[in-house]
Structures are given as structure tokens and as C-alpha cells.
Protein backbone atom coordinates (compact mmCIF):
# COMPACT_ATOMS: atom_id res chain seq x y z
CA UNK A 1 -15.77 -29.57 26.54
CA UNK A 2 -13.30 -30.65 29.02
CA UNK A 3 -11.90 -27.87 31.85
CA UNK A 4 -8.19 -28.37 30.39
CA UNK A 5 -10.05 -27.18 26.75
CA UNK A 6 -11.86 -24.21 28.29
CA UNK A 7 -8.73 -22.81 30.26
CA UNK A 8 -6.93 -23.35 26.80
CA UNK A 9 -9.50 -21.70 25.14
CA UNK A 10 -10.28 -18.79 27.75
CA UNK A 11 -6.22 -18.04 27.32
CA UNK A 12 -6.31 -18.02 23.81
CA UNK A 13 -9.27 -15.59 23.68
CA UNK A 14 -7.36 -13.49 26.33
CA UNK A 15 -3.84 -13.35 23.94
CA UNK A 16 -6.03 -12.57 20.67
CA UNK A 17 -7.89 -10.03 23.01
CA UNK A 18 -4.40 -8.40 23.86
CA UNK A 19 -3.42 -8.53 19.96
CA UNK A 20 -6.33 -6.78 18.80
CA UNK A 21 -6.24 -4.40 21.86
CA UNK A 22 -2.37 -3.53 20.76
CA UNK A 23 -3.41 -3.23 17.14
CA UNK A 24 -6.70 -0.72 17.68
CA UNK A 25 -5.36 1.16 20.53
CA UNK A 26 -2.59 2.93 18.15
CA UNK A 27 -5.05 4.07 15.82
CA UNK A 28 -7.21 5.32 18.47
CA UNK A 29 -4.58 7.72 19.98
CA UNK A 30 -3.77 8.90 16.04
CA UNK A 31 -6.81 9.63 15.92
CA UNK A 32 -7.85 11.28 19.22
CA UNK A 33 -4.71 13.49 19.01
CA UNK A 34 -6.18 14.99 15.48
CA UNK A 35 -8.99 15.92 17.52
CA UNK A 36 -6.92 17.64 20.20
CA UNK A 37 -6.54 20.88 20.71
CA UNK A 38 -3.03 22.48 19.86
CA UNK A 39 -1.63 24.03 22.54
CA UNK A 40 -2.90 20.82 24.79
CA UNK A 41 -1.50 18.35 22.54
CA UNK A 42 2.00 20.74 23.05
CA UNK A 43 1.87 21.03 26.97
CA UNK A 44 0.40 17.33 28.00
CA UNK A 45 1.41 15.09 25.23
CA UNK A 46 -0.54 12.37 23.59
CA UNK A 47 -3.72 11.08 25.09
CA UNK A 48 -6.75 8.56 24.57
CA UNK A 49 -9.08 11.41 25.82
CA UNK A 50 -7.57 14.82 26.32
CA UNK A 51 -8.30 17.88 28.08
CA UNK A 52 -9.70 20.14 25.59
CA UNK A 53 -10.89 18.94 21.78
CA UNK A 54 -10.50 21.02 18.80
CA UNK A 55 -11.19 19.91 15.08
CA UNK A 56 -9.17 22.39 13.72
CA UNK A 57 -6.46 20.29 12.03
CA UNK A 58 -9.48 18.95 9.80
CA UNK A 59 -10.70 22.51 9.27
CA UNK A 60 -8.06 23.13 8.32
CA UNK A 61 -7.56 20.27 6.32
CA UNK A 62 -10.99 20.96 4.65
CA UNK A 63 -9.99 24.28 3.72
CA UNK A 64 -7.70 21.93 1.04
CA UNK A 65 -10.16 19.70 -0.04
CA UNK A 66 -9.95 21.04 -4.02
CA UNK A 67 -6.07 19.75 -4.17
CA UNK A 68 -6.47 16.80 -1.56
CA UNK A 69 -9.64 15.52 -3.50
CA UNK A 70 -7.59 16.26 -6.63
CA UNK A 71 -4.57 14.15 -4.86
CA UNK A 72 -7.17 11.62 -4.28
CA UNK A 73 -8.43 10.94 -7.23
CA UNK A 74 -5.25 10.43 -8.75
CA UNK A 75 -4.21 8.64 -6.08
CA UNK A 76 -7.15 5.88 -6.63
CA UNK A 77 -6.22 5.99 -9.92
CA UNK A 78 -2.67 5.20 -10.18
CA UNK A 79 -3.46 2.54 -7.07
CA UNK A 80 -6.02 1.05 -9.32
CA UNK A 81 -4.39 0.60 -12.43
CA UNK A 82 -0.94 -0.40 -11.24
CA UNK A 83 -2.30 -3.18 -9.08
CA UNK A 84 -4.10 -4.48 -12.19
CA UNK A 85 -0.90 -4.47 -14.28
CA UNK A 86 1.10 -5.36 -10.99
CA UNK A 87 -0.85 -8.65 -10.97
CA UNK A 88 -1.68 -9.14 -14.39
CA UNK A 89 2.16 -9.58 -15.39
CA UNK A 90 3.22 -10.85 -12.07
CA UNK A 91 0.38 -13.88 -12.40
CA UNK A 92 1.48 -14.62 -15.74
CA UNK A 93 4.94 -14.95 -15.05
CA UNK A 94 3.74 -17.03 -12.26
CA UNK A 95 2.14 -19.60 -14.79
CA UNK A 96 5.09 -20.06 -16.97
CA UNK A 97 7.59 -20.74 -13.93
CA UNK A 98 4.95 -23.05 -12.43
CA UNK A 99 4.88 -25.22 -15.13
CA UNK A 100 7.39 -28.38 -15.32
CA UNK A 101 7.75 -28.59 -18.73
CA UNK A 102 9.29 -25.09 -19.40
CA UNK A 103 12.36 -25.12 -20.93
CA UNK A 104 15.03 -23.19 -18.69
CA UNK A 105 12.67 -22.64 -15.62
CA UNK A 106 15.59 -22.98 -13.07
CA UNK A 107 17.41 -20.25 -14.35
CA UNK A 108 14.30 -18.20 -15.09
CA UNK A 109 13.33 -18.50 -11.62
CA UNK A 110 17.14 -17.49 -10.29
CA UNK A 111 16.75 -14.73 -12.63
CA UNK A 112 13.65 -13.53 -10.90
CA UNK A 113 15.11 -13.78 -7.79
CA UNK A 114 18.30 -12.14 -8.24
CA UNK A 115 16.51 -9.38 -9.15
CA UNK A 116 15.37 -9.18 -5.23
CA UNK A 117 18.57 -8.70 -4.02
CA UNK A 118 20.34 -6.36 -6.56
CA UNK A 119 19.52 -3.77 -8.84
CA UNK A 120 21.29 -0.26 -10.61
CA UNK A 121 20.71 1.49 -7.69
CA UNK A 122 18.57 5.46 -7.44
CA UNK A 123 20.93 7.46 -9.98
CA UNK A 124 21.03 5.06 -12.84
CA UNK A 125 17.12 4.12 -12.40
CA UNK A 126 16.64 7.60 -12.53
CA UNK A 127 18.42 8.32 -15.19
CA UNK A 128 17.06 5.73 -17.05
CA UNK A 129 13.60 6.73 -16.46
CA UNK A 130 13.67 10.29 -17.35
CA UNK A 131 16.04 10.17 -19.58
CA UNK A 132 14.92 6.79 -21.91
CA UNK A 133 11.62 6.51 -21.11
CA UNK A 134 11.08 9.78 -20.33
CA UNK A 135 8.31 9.52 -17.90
CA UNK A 136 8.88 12.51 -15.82
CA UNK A 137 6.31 14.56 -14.74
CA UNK A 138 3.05 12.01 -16.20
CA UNK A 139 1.07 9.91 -14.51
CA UNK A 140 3.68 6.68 -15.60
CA UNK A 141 5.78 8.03 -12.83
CA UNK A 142 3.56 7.42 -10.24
CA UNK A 143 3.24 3.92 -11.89
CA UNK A 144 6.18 2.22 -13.09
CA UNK A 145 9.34 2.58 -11.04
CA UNK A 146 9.63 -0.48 -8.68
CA UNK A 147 6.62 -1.48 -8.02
CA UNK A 148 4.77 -2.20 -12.00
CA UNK A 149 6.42 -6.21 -11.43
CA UNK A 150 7.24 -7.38 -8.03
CA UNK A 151 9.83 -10.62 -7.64
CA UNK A 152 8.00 -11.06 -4.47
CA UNK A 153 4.49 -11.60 -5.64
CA UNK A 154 5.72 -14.12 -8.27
CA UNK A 155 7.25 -16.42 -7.02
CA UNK A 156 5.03 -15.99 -3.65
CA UNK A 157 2.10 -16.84 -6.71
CA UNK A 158 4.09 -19.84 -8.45
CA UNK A 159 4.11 -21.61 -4.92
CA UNK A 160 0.45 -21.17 -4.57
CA UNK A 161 -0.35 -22.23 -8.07
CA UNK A 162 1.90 -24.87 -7.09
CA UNK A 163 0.72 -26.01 -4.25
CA UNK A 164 -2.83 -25.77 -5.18
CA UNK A 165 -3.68 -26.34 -8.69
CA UNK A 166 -3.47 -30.17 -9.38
CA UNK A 167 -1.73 -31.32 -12.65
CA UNK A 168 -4.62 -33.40 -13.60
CA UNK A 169 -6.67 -29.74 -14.43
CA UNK A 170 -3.77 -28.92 -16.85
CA UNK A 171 -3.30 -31.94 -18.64
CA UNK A 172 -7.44 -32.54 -19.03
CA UNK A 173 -7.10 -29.15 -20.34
CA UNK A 174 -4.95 -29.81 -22.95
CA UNK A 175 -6.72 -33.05 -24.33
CA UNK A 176 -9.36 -30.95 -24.79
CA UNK A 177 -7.24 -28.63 -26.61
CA UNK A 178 -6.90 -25.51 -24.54
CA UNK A 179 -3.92 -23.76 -24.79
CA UNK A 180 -1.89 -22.06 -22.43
CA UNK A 181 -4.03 -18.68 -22.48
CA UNK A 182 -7.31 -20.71 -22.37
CA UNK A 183 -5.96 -22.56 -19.11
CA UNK A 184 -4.85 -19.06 -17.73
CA UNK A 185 -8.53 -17.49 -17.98
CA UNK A 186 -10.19 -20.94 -17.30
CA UNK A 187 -8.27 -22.82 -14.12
CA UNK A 188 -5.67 -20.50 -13.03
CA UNK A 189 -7.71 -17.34 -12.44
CA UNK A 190 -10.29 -18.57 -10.58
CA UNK A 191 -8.28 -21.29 -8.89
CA UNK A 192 -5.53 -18.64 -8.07
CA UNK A 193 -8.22 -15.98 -6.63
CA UNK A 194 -7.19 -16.17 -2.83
CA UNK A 195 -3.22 -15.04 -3.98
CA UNK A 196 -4.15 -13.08 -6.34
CA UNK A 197 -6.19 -10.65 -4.01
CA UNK A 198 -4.07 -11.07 -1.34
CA UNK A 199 -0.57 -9.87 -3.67
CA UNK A 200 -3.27 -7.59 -5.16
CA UNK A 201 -3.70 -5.87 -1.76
CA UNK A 202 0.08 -5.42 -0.83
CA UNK A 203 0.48 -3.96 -4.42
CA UNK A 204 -2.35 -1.66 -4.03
CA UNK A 205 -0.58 -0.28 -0.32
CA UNK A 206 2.48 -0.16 -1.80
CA UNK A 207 1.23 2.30 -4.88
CA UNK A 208 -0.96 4.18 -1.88
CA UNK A 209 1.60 4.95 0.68
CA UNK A 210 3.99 5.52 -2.05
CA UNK A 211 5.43 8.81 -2.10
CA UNK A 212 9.17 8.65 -3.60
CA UNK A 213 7.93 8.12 -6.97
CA UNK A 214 6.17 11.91 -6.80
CA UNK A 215 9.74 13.25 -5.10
CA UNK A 216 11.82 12.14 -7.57
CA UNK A 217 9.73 12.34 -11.00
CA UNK A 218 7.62 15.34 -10.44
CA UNK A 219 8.67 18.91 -9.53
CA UNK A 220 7.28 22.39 -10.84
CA UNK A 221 3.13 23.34 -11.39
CA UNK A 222 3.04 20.28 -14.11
CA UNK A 223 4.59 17.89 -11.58
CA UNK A 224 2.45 19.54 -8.61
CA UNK A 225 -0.84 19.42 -10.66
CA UNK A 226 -0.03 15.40 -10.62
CA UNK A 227 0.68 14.71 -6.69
CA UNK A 228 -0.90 11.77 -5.15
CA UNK A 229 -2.17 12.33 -1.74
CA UNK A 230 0.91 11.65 -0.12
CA UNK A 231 2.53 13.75 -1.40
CA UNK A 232 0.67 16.23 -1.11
CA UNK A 233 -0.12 15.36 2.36
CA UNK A 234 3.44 15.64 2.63
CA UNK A 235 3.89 18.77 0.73
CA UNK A 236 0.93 20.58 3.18
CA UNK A 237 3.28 19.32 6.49
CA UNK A 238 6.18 21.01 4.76
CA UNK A 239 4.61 24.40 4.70
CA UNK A 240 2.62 24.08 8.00
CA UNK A 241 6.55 23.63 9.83
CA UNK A 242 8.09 26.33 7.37
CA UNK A 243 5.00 28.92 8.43
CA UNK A 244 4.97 28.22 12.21
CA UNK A 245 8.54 28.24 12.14
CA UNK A 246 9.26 31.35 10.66
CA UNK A 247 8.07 34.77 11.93
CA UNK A 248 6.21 37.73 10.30
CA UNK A 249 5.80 41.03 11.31
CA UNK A 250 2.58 42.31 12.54
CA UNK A 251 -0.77 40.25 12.69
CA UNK A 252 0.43 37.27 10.69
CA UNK A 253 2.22 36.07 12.75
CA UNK A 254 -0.05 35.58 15.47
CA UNK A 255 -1.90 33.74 13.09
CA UNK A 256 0.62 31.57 11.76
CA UNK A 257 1.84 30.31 15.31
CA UNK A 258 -1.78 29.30 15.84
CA UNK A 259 -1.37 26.90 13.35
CA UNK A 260 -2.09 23.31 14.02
CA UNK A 261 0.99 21.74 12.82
CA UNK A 262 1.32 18.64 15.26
CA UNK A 263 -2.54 17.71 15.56
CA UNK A 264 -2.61 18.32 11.66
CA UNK A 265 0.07 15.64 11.24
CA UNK A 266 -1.82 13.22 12.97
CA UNK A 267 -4.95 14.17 11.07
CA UNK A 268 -2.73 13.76 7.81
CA UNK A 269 -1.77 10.45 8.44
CA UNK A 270 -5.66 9.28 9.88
CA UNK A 271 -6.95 11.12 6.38
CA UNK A 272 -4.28 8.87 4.44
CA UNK A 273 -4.94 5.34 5.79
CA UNK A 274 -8.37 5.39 6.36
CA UNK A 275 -9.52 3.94 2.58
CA UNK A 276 -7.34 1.10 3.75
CA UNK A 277 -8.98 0.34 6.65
CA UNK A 278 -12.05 0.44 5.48
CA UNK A 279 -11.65 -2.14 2.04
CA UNK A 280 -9.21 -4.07 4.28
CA UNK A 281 -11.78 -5.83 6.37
CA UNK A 282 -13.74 -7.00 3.18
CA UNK A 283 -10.52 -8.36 1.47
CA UNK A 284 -9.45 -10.70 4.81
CA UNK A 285 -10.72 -13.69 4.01
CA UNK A 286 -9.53 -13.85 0.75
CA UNK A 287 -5.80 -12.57 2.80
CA UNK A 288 -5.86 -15.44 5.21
CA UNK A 289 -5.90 -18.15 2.98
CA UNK A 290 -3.72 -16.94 0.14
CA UNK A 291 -0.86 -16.22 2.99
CA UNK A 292 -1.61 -19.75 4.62
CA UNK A 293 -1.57 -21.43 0.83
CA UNK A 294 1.12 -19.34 -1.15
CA UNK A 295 3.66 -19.66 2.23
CA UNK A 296 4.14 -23.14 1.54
CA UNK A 297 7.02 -24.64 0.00
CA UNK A 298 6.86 -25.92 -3.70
């Protein structure tokens, strides 16, 4: 290795040192200010190691684990099964527009896309929803407004299947008389792995950090008794800032101003991502190269 190659390479290792240094370090701080004491957290601010530690926004957290496991559960749920529809129908649709021989595929794919940049807008999807399809208050809900078939993930698939599946697989296919479902389950699934996981993976953060759906579709004890953990993560903030902010005669209120309301925010939001972080790592490789392959032009 030449000197000009290890100065290139010693600066390269330095910027992806920086990058990873700028992407842990935020975590880090959410997570050391859960950990922080209340009053300290109020007084000094945010800090990578404060003065005085207190896990009391996870006690109190814990003190909630029948609803937040509850949350969870549906949570993994709705996550699971959406993504698998999500990419089900999205890969599908993929494999028809892919395909040069389908009649009208132009104006199929325009129609795809349109949908990207227009829709009813929030009163007339809601309207439809509870009203037609009357989904309010179930689990379909938390499902099927706007993210059961992403425009994104289709076309983003039709470029990798593309891009990467050769012609040649099809059309040996067909002379040995597979049909289009056969060549689906056969070639295209396994060859269309890498974009499938990676779409799969933005569908699946999408449904988890979703919350909207549960404000607008669910209300009252049935609605409640169906939150995912964002919203109830949300719902929990809500009455931590309305208790704290709101006094009560005699000992309550010294109780409720000792409430942890900013360290239990940050413990919220470390509870909420951390299932992500932890499949994310296992899912990467599969990430990088359906990005790298379903980015390119087709």
C-alpha cells in the first residue's frame, strides 16, 4: 500500500469515525437523560453524564407495564401484518409494471405515481374510512390508512426487478410453462429478497412510529383498549404535563410536582425505538444492497 492510499484511507476511517460518532452520540444523551434525575435534568440541562442519576422515569414507566405491554403487543402485531400485506401487494404490482409486454404499463405506472403527489386530503379519507368501510375503532385502523400500499416501494421494487432480474429467467420460465404466479414464487421472490427486506423495513417503521392512525380512528375505552405503543406512549406524556401542571390541594400535590415528566419523555421515546435498533443491525446487509440496486434507473 502506497503512503498516498494510507493517508486516503486513514481520512476516510476518520470521516466514517465522525459519522458514526454523530449518529451514536444522540442516542446516548436520550438515553442518559432518562436516567437523570428530575430536578437536575431541570436546573443543568442535558448531559452525557450528569450530576445525580435517578431511574425513576422507568419506575415509573414500569408501574404501566400491563397497558404498555398490552400497547406492545398490538403494536408488533399490526407492524407485522401490515408489512406483510404492505409488501405482498406492493411486490406484485411491482411484477406486472416490470414486465414489457403489459398492455397499458405507461399509464399504469403514471397512475401509480400520481398517486404520490395528490390524494382526497384528511376529511374525505376520513370520512371514507369510518363511514364506508367502517373501520373505526378495530385493529384495520391501525392498518390500512396510508400506509397498506405504498407508491414509493413499487416503483422503488419495479427498478430493482428491473435492473436485476435478467429477461432470459422469464422467458426460460415460460417455455417451460410457468405462469406468471409460478415465476413470482420461483425467480422474483428470491431474486427480489434484498428490496424486498429493505421496503419491508421502512414499512415496518412506518406502521411502528405511526401514531395518527390511533388519533384519528380510535377514541373512548374500545378505541383505548386498542392503542399501539405510541400512542399510548403519547397518551401517558399527556397526563404526566396535565398532572404536574395542575395543582391539588393538600399532599397530592407535592406528589404530583415530583413527577418525572421531562426524564420520562426521554425514557418514552428510548422505550419506543429500541426494538428498532436492535432488528436493525441484522436487516443491514440485506438494506445496503437493495438501496444500492433498487436506486438505479430502469
Amino acid at each position: 500500500m502506497t503512503r498516498h492510499n494510507r493517508k486516503f484511507q486513514l481520512f476516510t476511517n476518520i470521516i466514517l469515525l465522525l459519522m458514526v460518532t454523530g449518529i451514536v452520540l444522540p442516542f446516548l444523551l436520550l438515553f442518559m437523560s432518562s436516567i437523570t434525575e428530575e430536578n437536575t435534568l431541570i436546573q443543568n440541562g442535558y448531559a452525557f453524564w450528569p450530576d445525580k442519576f435517578s431511574l425513576a422515569a422507568y419506575s415509573y414507566i414500569w408501574n404501566q407495564r400491563g397497558q404498555i405491554f398490552r400497547a406492545y403487543g398490538i403494536t408488533i402485531l399490526v407492524t407485522v401484518t401490515g408489512t406483510f400485506i404492505n409488501i405482498l401487494l406492493s411486490s406484485l404490482l411491482a411484477y406486472g409494471l416490470s414486465l414489457k409486454e403489459l398492455p397499458g404499463k405507461t399509464a399504469l405506472t403514471f397512475y401509480v405515481f400520481f398517486t404520490m403527489l395528490f390524494n382526497g386530503g384528511l376529511v374525505p379519507t376520513y370520512l371514507m374510512y369510518t363511514g364506508t368501510f367502517h373501520i373505526k375503532n378495530t385493529l384495520f385502523a391501525l392498518i390500512v390508512p396510508n400506509f397498506l400500499m405504498s407508491a414509493m416501494n413499487v416503483l422503488l421494487i419495479r427498478t430493482f426487478y428491473q435492473t436485476s432480474i435478467p429477461d432470459a429467467l422469464y422467458e426460460a420460465a415460460k417455455i417451460d410453462g410457468a405462469g406468471h404466479m409460478k415465476i413470482y414464487s420461483a425467480i422474483v421472490i428470491p431474486l427480489g429478497k434484498p428490496i424486498m427486506v429493505t421496503m419491508g423495513l421502512f414499512s415496518a417503521l412506518s406502521y411502528w412510529n405511526d401514531w395518527t392512525n390511533g388519533l384519528y380512528y380510535l377514541s373512548g375505552d374500545k378505541g383505548y383498549a386498542l392503542y399501539s405503543i405510541q400512542n399510548l406512549l403519547n397518551e401517558m406524556i399527556s397526563k404526566i404535563e396535565f398532572l404536574s401542571s395542575n395543582s391539588v390541594a393538600g399532599s397530592i400535590s407535592s406528589d404530583l410536582s415530583q413527577l418525572p415528566s421531562t426524564s420520562v419523555r426521554m425514557a418514552i421515546a428510548f422505550v419506543a425505538m429500541l426494538p428498532m435498533l436492535v432488528i436493525y443491525p441484522f436487516l443491514q446487509k440485506y438494506i445496503q444492497k437493495g438501496i444500492a440496486l433498487g436506486a438505479v434507473k430502469g
